[in-house]
N, C-alpha and C. Protein backbone atom coordinates (compact mmCIF):
# COMPACT_ATOMS: atom_id res chain seq x y z
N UNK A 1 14.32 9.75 10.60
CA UNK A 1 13.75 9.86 9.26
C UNK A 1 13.68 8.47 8.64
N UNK A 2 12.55 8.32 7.87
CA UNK A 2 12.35 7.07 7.68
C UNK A 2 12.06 7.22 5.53
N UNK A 3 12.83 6.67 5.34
CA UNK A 3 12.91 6.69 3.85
C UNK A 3 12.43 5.72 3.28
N UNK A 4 11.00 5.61 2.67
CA UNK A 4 10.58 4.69 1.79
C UNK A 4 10.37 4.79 0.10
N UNK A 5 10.67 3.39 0.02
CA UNK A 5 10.53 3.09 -1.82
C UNK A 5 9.34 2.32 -1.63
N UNK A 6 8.61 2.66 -2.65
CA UNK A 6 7.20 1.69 -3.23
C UNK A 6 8.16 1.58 -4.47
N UNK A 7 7.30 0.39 -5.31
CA UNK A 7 8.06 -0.38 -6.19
C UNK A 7 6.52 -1.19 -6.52
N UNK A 8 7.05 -1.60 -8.48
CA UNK A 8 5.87 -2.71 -8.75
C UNK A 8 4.49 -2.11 -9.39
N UNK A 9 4.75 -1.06 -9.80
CA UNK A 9 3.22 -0.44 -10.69
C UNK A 9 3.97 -0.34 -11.75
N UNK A 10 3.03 -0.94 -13.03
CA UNK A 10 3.39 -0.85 -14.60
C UNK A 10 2.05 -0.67 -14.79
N UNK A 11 1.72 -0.69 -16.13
CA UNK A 11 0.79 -0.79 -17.32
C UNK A 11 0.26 -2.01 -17.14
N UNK A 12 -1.03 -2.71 -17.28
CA UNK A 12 -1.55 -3.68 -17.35
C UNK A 12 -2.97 -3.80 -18.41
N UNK A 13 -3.24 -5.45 -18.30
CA UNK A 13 -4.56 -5.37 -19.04
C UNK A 13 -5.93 -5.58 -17.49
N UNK A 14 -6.95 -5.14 -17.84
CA UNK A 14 -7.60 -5.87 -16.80
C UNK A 14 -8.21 -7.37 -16.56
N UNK A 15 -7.83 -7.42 -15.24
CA UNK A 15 -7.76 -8.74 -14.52
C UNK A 15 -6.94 -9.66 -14.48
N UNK A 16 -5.89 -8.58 -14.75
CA UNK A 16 -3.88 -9.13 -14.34
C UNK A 16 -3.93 -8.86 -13.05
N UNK A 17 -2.79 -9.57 -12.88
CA UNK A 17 -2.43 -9.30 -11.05
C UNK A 17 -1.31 -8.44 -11.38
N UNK A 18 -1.14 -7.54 -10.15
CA UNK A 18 0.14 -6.73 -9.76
C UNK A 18 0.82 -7.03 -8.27
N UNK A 19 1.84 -6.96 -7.85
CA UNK A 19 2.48 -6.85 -6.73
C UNK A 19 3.21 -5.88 -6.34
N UNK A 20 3.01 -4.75 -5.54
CA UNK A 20 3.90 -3.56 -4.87
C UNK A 20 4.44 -3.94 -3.93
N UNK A 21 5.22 -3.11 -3.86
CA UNK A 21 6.14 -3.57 -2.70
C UNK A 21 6.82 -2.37 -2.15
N UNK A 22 7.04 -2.61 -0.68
CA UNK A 22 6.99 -1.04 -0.19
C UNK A 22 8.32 -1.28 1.29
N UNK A 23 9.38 -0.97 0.99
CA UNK A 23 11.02 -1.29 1.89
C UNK A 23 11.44 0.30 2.23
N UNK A 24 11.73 -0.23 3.83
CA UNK A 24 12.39 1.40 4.25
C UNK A 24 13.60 0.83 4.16
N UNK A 25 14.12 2.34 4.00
CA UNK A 25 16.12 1.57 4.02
C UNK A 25 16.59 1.58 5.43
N UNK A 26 17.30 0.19 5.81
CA UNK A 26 17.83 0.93 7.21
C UNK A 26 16.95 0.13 8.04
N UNK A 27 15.37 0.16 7.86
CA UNK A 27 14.52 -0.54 8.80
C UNK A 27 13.27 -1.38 8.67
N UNK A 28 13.21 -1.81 10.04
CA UNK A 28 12.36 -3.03 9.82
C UNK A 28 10.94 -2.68 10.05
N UNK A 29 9.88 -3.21 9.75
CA UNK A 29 8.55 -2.77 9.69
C UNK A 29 8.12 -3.28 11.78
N UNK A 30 8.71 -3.99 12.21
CA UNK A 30 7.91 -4.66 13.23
C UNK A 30 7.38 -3.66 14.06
N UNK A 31 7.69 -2.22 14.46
CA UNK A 31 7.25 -1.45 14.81
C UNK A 31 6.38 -0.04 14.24
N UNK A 32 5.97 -0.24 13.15
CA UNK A 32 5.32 0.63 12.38
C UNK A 32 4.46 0.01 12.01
N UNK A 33 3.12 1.18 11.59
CA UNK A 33 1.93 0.43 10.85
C UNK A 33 2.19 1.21 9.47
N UNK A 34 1.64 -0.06 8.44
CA UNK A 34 2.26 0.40 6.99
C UNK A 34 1.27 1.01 6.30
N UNK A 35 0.58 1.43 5.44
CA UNK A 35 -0.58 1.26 4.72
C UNK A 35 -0.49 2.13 3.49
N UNK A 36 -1.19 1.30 2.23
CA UNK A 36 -1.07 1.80 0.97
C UNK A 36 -2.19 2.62 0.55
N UNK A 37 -1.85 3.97 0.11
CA UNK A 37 -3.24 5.01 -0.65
C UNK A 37 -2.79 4.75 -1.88
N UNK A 38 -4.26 5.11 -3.17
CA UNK A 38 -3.99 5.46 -4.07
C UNK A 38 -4.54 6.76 -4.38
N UNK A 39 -3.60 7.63 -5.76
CA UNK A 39 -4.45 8.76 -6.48
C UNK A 39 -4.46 8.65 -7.29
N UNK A 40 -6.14 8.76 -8.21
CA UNK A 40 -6.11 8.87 -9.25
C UNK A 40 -6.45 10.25 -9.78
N UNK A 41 -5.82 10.31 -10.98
CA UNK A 41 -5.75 12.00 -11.35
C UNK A 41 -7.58 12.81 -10.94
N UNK A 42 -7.64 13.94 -10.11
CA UNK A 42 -8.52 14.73 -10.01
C UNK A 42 -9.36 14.26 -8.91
N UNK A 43 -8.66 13.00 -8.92
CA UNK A 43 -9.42 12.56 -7.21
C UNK A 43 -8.42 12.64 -6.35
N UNK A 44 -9.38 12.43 -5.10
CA UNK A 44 -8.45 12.85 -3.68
C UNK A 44 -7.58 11.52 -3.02
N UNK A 45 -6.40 11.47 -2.44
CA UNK A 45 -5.76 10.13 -2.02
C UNK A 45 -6.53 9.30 -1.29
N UNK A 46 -7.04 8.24 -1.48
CA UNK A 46 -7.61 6.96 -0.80
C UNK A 46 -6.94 5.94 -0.86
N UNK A 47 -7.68 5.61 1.13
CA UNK A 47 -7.09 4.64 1.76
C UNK A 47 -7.19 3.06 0.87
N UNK A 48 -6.19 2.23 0.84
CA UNK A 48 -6.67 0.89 0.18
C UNK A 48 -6.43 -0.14 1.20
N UNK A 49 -5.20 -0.72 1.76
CA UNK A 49 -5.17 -0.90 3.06
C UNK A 49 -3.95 -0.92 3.99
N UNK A 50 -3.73 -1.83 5.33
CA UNK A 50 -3.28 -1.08 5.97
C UNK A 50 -2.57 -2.66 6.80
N UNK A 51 -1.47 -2.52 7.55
CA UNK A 51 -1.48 -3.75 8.41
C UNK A 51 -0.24 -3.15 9.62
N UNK A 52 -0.37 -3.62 10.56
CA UNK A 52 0.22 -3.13 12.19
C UNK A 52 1.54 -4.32 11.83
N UNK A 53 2.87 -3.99 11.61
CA UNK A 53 3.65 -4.68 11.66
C UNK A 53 3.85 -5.63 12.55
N UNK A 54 3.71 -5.23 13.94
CA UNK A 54 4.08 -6.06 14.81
C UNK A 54 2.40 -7.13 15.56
N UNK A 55 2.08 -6.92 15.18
CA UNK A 55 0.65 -7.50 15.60
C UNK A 55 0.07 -7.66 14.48
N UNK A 56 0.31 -7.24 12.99
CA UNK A 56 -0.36 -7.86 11.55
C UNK A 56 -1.96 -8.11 11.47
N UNK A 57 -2.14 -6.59 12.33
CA UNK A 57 -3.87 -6.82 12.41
C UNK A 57 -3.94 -5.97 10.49
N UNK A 58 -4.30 -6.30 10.12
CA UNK A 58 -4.77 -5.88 8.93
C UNK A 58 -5.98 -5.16 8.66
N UNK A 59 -6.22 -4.05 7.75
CA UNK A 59 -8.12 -3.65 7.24
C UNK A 59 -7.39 -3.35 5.67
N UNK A 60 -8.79 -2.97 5.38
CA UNK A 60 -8.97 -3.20 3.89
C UNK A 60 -10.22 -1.93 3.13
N UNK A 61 -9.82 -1.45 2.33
CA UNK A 61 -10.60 -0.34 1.81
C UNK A 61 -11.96 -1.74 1.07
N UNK A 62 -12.95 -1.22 1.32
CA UNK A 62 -14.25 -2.27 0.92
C UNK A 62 -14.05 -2.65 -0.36
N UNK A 63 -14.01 -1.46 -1.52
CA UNK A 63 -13.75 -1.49 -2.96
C UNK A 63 -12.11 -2.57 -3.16
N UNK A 64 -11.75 -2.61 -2.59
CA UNK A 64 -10.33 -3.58 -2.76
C UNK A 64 -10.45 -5.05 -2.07
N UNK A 65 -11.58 -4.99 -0.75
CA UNK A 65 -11.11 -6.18 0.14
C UNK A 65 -11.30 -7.53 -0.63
N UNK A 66 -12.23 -7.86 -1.50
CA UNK A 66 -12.00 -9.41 -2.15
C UNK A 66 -10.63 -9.77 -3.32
N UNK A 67 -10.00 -8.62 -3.34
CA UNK A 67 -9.13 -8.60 -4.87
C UNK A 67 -7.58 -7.97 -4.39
N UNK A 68 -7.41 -7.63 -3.09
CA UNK A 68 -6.03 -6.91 -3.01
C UNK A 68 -6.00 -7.63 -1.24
N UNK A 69 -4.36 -8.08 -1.21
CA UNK A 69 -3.95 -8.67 -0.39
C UNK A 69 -2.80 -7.88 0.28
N UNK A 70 -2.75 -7.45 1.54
CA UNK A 70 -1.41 -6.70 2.31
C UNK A 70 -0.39 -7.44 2.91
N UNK A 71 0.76 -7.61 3.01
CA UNK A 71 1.27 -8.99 3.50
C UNK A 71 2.60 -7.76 4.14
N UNK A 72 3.37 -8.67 5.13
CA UNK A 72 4.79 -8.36 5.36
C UNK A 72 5.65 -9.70 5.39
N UNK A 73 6.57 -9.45 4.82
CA UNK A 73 7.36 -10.42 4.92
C UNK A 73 8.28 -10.68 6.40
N UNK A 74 8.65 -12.36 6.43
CA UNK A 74 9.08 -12.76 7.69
C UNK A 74 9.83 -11.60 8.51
N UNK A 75 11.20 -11.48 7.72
CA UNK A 75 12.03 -10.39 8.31
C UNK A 75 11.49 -8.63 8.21
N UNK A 76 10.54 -8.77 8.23
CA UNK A 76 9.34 -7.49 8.41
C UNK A 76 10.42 -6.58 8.09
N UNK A 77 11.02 -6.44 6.11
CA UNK A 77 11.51 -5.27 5.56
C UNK A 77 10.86 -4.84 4.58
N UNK A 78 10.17 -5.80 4.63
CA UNK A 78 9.15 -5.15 3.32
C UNK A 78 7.82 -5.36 3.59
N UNK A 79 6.76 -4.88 2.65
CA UNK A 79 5.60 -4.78 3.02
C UNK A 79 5.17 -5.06 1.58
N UNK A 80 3.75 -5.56 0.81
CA UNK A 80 3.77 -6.08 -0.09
C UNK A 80 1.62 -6.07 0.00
N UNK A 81 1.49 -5.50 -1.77
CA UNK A 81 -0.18 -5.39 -1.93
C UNK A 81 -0.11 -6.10 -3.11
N UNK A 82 -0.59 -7.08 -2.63
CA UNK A 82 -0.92 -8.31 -4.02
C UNK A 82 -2.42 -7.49 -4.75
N UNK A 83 -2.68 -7.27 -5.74
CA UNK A 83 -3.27 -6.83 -6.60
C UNK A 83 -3.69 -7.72 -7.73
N UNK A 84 -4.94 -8.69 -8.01
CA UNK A 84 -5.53 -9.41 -8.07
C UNK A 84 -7.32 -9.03 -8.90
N UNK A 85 -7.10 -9.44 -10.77
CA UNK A 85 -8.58 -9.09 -10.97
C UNK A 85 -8.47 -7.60 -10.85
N UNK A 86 -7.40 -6.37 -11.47
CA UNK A 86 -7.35 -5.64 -11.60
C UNK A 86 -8.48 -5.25 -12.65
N UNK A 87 -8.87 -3.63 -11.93
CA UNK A 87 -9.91 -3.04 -12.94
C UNK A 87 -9.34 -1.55 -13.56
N UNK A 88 -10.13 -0.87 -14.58
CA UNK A 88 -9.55 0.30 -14.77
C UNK A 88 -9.94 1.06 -14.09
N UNK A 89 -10.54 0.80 -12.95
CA UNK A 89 -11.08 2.06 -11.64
C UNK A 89 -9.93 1.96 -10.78
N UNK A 90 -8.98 0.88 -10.99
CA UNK A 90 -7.81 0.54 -9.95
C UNK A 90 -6.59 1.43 -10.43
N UNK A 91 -7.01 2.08 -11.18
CA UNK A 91 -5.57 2.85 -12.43
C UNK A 91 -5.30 4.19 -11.08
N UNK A 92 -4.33 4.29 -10.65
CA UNK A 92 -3.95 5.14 -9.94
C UNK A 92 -2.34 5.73 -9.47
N UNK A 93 -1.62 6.62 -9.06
CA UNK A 93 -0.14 6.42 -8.37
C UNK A 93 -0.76 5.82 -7.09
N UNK A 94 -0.34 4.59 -6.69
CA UNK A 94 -0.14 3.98 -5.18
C UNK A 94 0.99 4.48 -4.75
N UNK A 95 0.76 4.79 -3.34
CA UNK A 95 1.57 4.91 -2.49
C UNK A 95 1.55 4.20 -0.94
N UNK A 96 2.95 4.48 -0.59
CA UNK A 96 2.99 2.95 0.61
C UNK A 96 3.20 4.00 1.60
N UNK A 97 2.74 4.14 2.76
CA UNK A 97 3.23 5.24 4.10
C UNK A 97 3.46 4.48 5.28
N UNK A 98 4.24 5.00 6.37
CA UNK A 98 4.42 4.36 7.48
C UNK A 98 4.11 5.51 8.47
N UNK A 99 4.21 4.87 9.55
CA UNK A 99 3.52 5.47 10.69
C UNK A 99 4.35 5.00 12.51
N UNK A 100 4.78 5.02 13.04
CA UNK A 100 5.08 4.12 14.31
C UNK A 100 4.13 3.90 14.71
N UNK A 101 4.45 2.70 15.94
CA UNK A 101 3.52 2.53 16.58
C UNK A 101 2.31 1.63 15.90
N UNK A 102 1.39 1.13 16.87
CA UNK A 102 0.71 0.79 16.14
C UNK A 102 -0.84 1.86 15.92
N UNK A 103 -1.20 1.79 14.58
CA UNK A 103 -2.34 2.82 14.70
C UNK A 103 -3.67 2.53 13.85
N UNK A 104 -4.53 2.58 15.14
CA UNK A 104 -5.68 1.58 14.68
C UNK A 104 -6.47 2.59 13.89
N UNK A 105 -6.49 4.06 13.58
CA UNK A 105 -7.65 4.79 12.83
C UNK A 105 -6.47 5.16 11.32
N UNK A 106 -6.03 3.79 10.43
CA UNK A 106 -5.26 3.67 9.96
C UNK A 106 -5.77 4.00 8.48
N UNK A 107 -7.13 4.25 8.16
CA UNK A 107 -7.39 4.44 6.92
C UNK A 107 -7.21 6.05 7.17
N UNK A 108 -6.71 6.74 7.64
CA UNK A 108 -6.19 8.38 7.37
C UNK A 108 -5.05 8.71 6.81
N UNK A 109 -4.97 9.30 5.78
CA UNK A 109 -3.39 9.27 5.72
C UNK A 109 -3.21 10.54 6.46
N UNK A 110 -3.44 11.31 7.27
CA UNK A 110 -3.12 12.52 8.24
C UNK A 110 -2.55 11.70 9.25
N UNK A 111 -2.38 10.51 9.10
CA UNK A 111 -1.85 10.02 10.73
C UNK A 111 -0.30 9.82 10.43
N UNK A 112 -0.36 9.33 8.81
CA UNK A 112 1.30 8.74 8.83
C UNK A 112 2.38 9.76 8.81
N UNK A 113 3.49 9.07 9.16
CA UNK A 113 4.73 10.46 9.07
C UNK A 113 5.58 10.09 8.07
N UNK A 114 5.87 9.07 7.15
CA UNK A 114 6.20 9.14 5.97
C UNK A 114 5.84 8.22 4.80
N UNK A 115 6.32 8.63 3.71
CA UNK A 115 5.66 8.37 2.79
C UNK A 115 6.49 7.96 1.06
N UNK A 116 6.08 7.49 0.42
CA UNK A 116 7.06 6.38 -0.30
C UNK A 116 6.88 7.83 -1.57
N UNK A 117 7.86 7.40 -2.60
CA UNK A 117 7.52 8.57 -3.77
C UNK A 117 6.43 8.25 -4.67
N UNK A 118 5.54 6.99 -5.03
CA UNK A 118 4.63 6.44 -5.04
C UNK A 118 4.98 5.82 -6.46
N UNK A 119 4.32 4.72 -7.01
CA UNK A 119 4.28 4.08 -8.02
C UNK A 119 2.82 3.75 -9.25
N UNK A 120 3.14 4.07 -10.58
CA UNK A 120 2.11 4.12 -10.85
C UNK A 120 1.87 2.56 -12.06
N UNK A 121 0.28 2.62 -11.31
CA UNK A 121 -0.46 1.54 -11.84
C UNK A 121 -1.42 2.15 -13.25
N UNK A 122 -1.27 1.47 -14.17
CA UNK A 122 -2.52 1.58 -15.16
C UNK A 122 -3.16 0.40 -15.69
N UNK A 123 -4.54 0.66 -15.69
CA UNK A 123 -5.10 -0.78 -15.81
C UNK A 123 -5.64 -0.16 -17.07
N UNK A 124 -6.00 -1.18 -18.40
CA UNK A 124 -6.92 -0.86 -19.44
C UNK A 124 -7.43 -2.01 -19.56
N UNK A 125 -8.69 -1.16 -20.29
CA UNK A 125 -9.90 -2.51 -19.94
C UNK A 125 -9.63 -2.85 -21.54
């Protein structure tokens, strides 16, 4: 069992930056692929993006790729979505999921096996 915290969504104005941050307890990312969804109320969870711990191949939901950054840190315990030029279409609960292995059809969240309690972002314009 793999227990994750997301962390790092407040209230904002738009075209503040945010940083989430997404730590299992206990373990290290180098063998899992990580990737962050958001929901916004009445819509369905979408993919934003995604990165293979141990190989740090990265993708990117299109609507996010010039403005949101996925990173892991050295000691691959955390995982981290720089959020950049926030909009109020970006207002959502994010959530961070993991997965083993590495898994390349990574914008699904039907693939991951767990999942963070999620954190919420609000952007006002």
């Amino acid at each position: 069992q793999v227990h994750l915290v997301d962390s790092g969504g407040r209230s904002v104005q738009a075209g503040a930056s945010l940083r989430l941050s997404c730590s299992a307890s206990g373990r290290t990312f180098n063998s899992y692929t990580v990737g962050w969804f958001r929901q916004a109320p009445g819509k369905e969870r979408e993919f934003v993006a995604s990165i293979i711990g141990s190989t740090q191949v990265i993708k990117y939901a299109d609507s996010v790729s010039d403005r949101f950054t996925i990173s892991i840190d050295n000691e691959k315990i955390a995982v981290y979505l720089q959020m950049n030029a926030l909009k109020p279409a970006d207002t959502a609960v994010y959530y961070c999921a993991s997965s083993p292995g590495q898994v390349h059809i990574s914008e699904q969240a039907n693939i991951y096996f767990y999942w963070g309690q999620g954190t919420q972002v609000t952007v006002s314009s």
